[in-house]
Protein backbone atom coordinates (compact mmCIF):
# COMPACT_ATOMS: atom_id res chain seq x y z
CA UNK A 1 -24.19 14.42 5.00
CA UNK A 2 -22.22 17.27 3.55
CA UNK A 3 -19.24 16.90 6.20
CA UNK A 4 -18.63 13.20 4.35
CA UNK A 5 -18.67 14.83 1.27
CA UNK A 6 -15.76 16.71 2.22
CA UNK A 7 -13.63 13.53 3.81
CA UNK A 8 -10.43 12.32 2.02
CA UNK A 9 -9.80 8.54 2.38
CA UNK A 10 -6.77 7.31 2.59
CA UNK A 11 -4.95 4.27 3.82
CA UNK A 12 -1.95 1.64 3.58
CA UNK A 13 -1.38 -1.74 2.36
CA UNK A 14 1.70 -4.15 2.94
CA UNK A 15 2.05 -6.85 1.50
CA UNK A 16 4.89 -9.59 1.12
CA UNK A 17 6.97 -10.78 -1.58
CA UNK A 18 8.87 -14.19 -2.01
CA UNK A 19 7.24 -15.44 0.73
CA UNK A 20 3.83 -16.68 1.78
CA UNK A 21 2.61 -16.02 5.44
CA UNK A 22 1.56 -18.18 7.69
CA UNK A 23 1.62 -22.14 7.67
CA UNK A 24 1.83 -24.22 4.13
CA UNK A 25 0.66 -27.70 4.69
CA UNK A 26 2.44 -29.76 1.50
CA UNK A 27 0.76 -33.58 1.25
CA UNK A 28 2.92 -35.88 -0.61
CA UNK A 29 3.44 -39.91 -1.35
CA UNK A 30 6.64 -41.65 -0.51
CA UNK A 31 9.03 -40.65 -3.31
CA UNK A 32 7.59 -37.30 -4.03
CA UNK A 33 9.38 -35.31 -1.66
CA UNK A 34 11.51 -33.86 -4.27
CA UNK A 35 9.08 -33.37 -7.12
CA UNK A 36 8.19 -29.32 -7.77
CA UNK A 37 4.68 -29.49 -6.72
CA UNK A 38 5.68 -30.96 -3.47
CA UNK A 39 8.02 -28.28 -2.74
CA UNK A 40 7.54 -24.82 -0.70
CA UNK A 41 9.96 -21.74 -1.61
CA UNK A 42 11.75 -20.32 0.88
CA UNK A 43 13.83 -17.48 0.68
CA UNK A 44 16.63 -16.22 3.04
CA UNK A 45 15.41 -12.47 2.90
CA UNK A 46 12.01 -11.70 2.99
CA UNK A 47 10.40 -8.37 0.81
CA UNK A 48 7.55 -6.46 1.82
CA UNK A 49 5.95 -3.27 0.16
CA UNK A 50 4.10 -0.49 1.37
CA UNK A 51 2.14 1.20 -0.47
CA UNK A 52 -0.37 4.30 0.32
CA UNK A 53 -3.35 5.55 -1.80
CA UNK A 54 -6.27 8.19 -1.41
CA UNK A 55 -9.84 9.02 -2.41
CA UNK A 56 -12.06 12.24 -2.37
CA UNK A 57 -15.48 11.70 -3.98
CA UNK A 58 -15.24 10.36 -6.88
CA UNK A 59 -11.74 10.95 -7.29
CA UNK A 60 -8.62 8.84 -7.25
CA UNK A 61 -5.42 9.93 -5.75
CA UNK A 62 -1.87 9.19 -6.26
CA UNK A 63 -0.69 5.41 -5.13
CA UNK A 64 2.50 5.75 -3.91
CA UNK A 65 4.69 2.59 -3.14
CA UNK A 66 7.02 3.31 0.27
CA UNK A 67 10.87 3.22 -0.61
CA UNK A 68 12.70 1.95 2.55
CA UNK A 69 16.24 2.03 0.50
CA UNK A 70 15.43 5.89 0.81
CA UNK A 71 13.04 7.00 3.19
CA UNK A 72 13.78 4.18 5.94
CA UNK A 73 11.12 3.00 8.43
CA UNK A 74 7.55 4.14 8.48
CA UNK A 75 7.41 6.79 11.40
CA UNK A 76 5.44 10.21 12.18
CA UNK A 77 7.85 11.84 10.69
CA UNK A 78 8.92 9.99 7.58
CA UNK A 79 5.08 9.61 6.95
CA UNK A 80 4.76 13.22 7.28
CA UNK A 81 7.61 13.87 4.66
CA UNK A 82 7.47 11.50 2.57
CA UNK A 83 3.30 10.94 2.31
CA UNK A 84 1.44 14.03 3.53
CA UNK A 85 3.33 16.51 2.26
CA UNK A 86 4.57 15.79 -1.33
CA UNK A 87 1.51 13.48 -2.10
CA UNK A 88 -1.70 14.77 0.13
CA UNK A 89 -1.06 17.88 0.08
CA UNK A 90 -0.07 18.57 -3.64
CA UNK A 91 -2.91 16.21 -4.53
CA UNK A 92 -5.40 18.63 -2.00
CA UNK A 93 -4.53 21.77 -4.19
CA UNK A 94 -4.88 19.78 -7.32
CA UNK A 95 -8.69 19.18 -6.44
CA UNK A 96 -9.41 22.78 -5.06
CA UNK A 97 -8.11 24.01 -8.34
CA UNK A 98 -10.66 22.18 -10.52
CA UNK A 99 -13.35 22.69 -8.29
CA UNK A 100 -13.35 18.79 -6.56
CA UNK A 101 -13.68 20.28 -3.18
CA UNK A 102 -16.54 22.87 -4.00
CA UNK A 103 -19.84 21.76 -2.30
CA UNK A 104 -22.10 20.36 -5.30
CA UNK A 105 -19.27 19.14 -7.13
């Protein structure tokens, strides 16, 4: 039991913008094809976000929202760079300094 006391959580989320995934199903009446509420959005580009958040215990870690303008594709690498080391690992010594990782805490 005390090994999963000392697990950190952590794990990824994307999620789309603009669009909706999968298939919309729009019912309509002859001569409503134009009204709004007949009507599905679509959008030339489609937006997605990735973002990445932690847990220890009973604490909360940093959510950090993936910038592709920057930091390109996810990869081992770029995760490594641009998650594990500025965020994890900053965010590790944080909770060994107030005493989060201490057995007991």
């Amino acid at each position: 039991m005390e090994d999963w006391l000392d697990v950190v959580w952590s794990d990824e989320c994307s999620f789309s913008v603009r669009e909706v995934c999968g298939t919309v199903w729009v019912t309509q009446r002859r001569g409503e094809e134009y009204l709004e509420d007949c009507l599905v959005s679509r959008f030339t580009h489609r937006t997605s976000i990735m973002v990445w958040g932690a847990i220890y215990q009973d604490q909360k870690g940093p959510l950090v929202v993936w910038d592709t303008s920057t930091w390109g594709d996810i990869g081992v690498r770029t995760y490594v760079d641009h998650i594990l080391r500025p965020y994890l690992h900053s965010w590790w010594q944080f909770l060994h300094q107030i005493g989060a990782t201490n057995p007991g805490y």
